[in-house]
N, C-alpha and C. Protein backbone atom coordinates (compact mmCIF):
# COMPACT_ATOMS: atom_id res chain seq x y z
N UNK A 1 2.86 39.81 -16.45
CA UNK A 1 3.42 38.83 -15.54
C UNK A 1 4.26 37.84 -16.35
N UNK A 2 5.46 37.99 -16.11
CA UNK A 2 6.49 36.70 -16.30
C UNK A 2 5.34 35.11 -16.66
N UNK A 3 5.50 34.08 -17.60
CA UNK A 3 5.61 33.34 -17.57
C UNK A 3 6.00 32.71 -16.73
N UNK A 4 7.39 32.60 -15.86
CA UNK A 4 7.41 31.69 -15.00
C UNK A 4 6.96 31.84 -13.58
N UNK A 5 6.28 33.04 -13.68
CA UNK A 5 5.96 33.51 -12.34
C UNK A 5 4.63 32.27 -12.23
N UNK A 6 3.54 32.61 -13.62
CA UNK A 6 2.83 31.78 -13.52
C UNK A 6 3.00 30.32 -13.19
N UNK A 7 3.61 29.81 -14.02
CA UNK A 7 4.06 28.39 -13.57
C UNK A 7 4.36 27.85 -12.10
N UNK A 8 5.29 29.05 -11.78
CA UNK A 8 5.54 28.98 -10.20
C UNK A 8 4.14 28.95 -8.92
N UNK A 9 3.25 29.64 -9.48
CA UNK A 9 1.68 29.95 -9.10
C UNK A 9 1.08 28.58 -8.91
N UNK A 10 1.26 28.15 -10.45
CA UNK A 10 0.16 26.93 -10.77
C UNK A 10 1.31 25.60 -9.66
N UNK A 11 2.10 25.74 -9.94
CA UNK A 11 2.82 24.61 -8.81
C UNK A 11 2.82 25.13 -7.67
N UNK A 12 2.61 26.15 -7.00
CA UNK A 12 1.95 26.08 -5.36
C UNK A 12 0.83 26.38 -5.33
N UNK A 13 -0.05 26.27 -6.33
CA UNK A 13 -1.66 25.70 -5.80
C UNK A 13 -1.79 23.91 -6.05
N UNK A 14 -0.92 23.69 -6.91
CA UNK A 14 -1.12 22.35 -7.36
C UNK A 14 -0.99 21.59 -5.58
N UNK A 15 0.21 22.19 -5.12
CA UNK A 15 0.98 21.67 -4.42
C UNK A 15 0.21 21.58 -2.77
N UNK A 16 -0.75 22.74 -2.96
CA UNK A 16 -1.82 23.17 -1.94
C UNK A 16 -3.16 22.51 -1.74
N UNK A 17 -3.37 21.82 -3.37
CA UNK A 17 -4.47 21.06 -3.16
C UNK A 17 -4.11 19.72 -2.85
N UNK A 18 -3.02 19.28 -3.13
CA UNK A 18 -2.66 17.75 -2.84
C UNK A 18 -2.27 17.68 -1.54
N UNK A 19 -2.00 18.75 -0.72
CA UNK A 19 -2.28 18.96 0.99
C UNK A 19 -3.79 18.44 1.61
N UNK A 20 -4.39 19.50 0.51
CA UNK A 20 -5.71 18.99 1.04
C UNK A 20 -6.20 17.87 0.57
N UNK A 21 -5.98 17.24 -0.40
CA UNK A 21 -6.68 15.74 -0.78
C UNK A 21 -6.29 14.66 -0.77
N UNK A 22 -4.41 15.12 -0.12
CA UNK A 22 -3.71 14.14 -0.34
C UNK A 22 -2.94 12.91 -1.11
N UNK A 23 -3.59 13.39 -2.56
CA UNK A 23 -3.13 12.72 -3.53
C UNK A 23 -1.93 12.80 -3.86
N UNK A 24 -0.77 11.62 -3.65
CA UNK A 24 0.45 11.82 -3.73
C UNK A 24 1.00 12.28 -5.29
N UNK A 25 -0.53 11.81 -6.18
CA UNK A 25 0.11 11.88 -7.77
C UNK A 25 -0.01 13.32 -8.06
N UNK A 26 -0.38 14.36 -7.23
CA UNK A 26 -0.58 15.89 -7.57
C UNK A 26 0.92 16.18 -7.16
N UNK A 27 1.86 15.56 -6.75
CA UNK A 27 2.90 16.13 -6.79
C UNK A 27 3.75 15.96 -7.84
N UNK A 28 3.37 15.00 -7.92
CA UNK A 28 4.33 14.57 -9.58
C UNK A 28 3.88 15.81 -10.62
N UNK A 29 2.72 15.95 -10.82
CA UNK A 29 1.79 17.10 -11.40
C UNK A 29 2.88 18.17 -10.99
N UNK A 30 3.02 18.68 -9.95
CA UNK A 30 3.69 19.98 -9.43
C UNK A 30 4.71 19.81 -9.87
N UNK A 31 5.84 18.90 -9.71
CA UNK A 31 7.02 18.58 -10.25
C UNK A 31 7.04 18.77 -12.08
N UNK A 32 6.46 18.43 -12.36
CA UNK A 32 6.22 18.83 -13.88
C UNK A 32 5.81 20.64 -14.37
N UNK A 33 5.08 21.36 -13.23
CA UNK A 33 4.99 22.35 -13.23
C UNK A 33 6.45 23.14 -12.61
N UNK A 34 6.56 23.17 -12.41
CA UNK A 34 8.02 23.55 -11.80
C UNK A 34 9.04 23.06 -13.06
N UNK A 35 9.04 22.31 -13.36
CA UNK A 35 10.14 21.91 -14.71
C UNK A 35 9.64 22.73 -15.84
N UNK A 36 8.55 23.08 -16.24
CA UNK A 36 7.93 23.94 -16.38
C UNK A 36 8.46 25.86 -16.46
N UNK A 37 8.43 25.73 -15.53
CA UNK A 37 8.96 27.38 -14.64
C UNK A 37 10.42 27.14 -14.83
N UNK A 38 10.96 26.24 -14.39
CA UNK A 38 12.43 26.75 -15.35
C UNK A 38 13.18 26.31 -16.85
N UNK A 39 12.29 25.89 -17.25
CA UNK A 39 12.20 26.13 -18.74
C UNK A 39 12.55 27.53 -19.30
N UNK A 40 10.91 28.17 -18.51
CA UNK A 40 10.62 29.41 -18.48
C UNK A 40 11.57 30.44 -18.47
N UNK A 41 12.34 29.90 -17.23
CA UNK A 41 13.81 30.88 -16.77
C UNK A 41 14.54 30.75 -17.72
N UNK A 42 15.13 29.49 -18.60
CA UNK A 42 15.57 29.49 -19.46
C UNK A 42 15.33 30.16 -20.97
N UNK A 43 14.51 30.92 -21.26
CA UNK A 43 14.34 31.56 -22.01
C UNK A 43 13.19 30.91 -23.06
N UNK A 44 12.49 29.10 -22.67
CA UNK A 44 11.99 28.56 -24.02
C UNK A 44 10.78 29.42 -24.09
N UNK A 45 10.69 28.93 -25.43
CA UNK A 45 8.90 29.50 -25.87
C UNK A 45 7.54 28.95 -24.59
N UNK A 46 6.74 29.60 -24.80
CA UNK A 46 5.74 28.64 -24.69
C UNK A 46 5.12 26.99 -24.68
N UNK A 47 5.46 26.78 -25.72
CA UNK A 47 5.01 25.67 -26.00
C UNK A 47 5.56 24.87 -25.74
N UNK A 48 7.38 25.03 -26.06
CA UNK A 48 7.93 24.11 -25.35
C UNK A 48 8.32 24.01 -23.86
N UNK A 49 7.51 25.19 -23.15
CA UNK A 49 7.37 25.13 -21.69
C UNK A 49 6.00 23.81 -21.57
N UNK A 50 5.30 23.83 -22.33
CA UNK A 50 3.98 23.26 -22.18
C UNK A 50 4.52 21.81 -22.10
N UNK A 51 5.18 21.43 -23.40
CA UNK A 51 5.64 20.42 -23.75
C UNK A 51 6.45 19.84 -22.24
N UNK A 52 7.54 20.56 -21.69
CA UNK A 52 8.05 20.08 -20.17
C UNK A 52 7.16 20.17 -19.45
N UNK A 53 5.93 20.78 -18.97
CA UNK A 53 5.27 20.54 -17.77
C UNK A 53 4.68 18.78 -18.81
N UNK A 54 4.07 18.60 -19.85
CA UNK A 54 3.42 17.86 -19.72
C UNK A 54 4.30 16.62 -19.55
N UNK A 55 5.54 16.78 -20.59
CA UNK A 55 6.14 15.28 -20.51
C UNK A 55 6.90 14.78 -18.88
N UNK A 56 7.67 16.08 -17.87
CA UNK A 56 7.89 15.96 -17.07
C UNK A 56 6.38 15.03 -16.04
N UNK A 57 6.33 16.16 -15.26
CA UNK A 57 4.58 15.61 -14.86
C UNK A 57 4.20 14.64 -15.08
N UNK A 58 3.79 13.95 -16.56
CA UNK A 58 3.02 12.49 -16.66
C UNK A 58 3.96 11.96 -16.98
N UNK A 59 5.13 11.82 -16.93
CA UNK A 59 6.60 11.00 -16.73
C UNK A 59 6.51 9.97 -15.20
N UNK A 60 6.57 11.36 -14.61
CA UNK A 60 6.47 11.16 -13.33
C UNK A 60 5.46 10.58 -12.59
N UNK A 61 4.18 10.73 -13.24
CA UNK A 61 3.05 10.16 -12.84
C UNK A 61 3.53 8.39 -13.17
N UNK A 62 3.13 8.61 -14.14
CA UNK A 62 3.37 7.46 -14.59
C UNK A 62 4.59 6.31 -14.27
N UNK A 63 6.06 7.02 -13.58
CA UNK A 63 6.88 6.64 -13.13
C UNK A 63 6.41 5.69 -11.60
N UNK A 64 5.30 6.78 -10.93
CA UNK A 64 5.18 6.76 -9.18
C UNK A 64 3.93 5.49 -9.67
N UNK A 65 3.56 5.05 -10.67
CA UNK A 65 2.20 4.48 -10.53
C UNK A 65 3.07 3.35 -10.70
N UNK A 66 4.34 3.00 -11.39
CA UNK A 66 5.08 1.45 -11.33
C UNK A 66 5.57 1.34 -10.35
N UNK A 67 6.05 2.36 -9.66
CA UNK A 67 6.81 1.85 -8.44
C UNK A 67 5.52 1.95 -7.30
N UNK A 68 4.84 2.66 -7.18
CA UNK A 68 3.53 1.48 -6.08
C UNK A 68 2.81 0.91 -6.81
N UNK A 69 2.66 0.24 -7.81
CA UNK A 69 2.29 -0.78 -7.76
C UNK A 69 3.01 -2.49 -7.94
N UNK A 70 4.80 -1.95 -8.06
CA UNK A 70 5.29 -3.07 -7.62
C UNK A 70 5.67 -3.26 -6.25
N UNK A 71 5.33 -2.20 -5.04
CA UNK A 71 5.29 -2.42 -4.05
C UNK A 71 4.31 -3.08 -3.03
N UNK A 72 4.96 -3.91 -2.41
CA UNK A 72 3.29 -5.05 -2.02
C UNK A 72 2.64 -4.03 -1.00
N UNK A 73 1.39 -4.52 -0.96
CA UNK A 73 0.02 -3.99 -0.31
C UNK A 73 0.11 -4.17 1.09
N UNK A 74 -0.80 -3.23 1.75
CA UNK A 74 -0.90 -3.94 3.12
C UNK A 74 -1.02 -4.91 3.66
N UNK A 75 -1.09 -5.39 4.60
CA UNK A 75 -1.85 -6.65 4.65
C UNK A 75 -3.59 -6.25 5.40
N UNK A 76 -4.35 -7.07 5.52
CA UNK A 76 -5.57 -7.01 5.27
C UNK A 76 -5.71 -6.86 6.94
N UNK A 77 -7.08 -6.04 7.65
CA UNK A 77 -6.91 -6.05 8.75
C UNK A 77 -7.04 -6.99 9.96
N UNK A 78 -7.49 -8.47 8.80
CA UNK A 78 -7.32 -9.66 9.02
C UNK A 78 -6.29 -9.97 9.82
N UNK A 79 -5.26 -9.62 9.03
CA UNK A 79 -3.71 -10.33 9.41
C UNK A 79 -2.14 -9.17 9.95
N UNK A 80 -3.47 -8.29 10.09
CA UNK A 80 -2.40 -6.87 10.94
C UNK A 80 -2.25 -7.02 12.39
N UNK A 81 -0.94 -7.57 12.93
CA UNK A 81 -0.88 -7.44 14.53
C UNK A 81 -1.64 -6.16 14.90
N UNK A 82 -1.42 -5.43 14.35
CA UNK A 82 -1.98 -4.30 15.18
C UNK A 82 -3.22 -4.17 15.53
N UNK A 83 -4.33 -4.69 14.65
CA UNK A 83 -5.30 -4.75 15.05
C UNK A 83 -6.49 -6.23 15.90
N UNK A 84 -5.88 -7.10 15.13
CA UNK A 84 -5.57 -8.32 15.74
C UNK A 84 -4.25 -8.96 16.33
N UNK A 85 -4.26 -8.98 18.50
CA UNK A 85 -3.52 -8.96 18.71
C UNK A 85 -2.94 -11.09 18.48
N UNK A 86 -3.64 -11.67 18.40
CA UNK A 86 -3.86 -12.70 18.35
C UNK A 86 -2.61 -12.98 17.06
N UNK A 87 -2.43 -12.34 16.03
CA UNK A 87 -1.58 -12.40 14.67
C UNK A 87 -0.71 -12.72 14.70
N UNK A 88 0.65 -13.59 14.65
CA UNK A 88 1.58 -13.86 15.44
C UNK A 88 2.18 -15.07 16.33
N UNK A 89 0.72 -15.29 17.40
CA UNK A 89 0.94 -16.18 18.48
C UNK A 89 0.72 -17.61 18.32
N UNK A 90 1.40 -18.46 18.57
CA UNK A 90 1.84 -19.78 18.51
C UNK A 90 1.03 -20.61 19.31
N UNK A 91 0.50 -21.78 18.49
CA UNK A 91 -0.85 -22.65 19.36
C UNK A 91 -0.05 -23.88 18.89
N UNK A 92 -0.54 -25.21 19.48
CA UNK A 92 0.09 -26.62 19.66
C UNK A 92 -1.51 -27.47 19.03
N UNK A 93 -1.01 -27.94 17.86
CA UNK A 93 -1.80 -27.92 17.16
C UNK A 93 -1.49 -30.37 17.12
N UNK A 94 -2.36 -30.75 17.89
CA UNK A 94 -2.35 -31.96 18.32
C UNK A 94 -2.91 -33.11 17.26
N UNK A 95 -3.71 -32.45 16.69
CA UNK A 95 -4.72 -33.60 15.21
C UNK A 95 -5.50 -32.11 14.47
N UNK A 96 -5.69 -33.41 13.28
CA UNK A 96 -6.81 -32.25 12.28
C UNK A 96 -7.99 -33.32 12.03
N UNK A 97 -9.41 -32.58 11.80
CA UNK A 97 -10.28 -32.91 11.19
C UNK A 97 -10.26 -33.49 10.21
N UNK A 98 -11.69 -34.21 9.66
CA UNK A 98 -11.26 -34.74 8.51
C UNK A 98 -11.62 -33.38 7.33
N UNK A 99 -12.56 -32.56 8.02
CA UNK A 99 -12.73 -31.55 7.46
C UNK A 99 -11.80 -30.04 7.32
N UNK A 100 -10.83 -30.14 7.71
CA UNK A 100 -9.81 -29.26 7.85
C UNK A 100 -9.60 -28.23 8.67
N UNK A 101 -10.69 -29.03 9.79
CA UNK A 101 -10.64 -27.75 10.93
C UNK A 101 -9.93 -28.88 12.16
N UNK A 102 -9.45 -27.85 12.63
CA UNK A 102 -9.22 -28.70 14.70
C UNK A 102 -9.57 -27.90 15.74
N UNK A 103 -9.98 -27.97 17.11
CA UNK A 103 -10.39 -27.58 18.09
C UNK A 103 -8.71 -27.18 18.70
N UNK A 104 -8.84 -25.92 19.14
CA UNK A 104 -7.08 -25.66 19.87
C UNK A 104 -7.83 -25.12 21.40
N UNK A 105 -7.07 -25.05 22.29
CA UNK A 105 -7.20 -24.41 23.52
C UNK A 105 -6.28 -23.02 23.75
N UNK A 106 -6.69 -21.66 23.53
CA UNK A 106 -5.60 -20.57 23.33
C UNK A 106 -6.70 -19.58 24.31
N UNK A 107 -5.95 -19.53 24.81
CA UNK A 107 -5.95 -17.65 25.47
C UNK A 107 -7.94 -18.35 26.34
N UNK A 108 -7.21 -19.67 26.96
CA UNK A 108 -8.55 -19.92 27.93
C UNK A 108 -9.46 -20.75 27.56
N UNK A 109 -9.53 -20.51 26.41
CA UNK A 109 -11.05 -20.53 25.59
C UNK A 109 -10.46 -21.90 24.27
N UNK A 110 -11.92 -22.37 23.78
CA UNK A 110 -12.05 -23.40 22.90
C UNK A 110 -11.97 -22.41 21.14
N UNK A 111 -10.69 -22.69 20.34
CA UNK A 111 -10.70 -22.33 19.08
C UNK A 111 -11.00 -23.09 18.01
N UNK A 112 -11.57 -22.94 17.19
CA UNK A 112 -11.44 -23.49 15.72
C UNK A 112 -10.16 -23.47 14.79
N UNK A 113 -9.78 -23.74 14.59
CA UNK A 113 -8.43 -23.23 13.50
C UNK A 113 -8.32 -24.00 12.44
N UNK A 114 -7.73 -23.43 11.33
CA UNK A 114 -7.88 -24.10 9.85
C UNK A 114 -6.68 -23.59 9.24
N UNK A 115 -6.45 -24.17 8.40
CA UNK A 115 -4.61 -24.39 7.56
C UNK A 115 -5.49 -23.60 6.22
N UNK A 116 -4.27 -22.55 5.29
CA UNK A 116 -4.45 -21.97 4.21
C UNK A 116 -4.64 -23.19 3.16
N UNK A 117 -5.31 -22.84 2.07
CA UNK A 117 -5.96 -23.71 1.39
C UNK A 117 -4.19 -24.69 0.25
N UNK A 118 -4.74 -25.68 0.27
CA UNK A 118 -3.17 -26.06 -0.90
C UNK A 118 -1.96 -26.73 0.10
N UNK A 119 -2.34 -26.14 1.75
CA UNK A 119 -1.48 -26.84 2.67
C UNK A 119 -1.97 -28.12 3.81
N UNK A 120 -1.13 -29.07 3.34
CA UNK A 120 -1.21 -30.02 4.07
C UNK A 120 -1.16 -30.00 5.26
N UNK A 121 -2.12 -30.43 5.89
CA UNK A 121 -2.42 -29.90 7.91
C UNK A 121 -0.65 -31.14 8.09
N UNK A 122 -0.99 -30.22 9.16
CA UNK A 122 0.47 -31.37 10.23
C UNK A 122 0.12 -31.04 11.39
N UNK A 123 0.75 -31.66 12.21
CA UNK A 123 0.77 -31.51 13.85
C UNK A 123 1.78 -30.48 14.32
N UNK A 124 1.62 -30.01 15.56
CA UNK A 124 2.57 -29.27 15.96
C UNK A 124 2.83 -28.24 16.43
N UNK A 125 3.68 -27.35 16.37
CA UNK A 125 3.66 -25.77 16.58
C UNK A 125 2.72 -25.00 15.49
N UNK A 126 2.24 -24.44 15.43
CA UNK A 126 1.39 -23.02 14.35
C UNK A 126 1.50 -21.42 14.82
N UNK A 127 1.55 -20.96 13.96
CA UNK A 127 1.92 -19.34 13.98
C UNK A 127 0.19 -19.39 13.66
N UNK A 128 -0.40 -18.02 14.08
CA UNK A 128 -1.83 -17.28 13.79
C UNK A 128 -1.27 -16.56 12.88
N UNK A 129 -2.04 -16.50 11.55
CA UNK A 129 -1.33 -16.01 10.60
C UNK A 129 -2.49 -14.55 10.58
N UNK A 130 -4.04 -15.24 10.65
CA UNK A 130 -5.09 -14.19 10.55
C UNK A 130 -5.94 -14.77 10.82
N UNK A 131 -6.99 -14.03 11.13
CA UNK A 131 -8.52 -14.32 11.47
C UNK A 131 -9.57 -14.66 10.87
N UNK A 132 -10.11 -15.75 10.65
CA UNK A 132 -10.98 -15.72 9.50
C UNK A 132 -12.66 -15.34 9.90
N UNK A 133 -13.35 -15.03 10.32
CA UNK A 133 -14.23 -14.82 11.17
C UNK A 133 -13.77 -14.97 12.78
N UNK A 134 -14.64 -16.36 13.32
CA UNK A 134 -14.36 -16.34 14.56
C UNK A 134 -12.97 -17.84 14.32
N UNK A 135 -12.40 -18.15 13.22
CA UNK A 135 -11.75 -18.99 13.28
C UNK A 135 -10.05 -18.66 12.95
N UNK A 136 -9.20 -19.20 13.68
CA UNK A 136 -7.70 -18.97 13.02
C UNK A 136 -7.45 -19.98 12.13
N UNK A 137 -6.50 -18.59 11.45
CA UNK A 137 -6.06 -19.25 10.18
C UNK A 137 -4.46 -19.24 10.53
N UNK A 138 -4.15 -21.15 10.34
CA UNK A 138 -2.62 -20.91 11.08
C UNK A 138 -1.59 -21.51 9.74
N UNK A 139 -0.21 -21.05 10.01
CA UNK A 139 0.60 -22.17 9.47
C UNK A 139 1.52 -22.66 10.03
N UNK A 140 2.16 -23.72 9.48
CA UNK A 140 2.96 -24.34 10.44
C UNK A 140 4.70 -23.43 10.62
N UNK A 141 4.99 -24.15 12.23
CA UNK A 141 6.27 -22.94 12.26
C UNK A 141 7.35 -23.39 11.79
């Protein structure tokens, strides 16, 4: 069997298990296998087929691990409209505590609400930024 047949092998199982486990970094893996396989086509040795799957591959790994991790995170399911529909909506925010909470009237009912830590309460309009238990966490609009 051809050398690159193999290679070609090992990058559609690679490519078959990261279906199933979903690990996006098994593709980078595959991509390195495949650089790999046409090495192969190209006539190199061995080794320096080895040498392209590995430097390709953990190039690439290593490439996909800076770029998500300079991409920001979700947000928490705290502060996801989607799951809290409340995330978003605008309350009239009249006085604050001395303790940093105030009583709001929203959606019927009596709220608690509290300002992110470092910000000076004010009066006024507030965005629901997230939920902190049973209390909103607002800032000003």
């Amino acid at each position: 069997m051809e050398d690159s047949t193999i290679w070609w092998l090992l990058t559609g199982i690679t490519v078959a298990i990261e279906l199933v486990t979903g690990t996006f970094y098994l593709l980078m893996v595959a991509v390195g296998l495949a650089a790999a396989a046409v090495a192969a086509h190209l006539g190199l040795p061995t080794a320096a087929q080895i040498v392209t799957a590995a430097l390709i591959g953990g190039g690439a790994v290593v490439a996909w691990y800076f770029v998500k991790k300079k991409r920001p995170g979700d947000p928490s399911a705290r502060a996801d409209r989607s799951v809290n529909l409340d995330v978003g909506e605008t309350i009239l925010i009249e006085s604050w505590n001395a303790d940093g909470t105030t009583t709001v009237k929203y959606r019927g009912a009596t709220w608690t609400a509290i300002h992110r830590p470092g910000v000076k309460p004010s009066t006024g309009m507030h965005r629901v930024s997230e939920l902190v238990g049973n209390r909103l966490l607002v800032d000003p609009v």
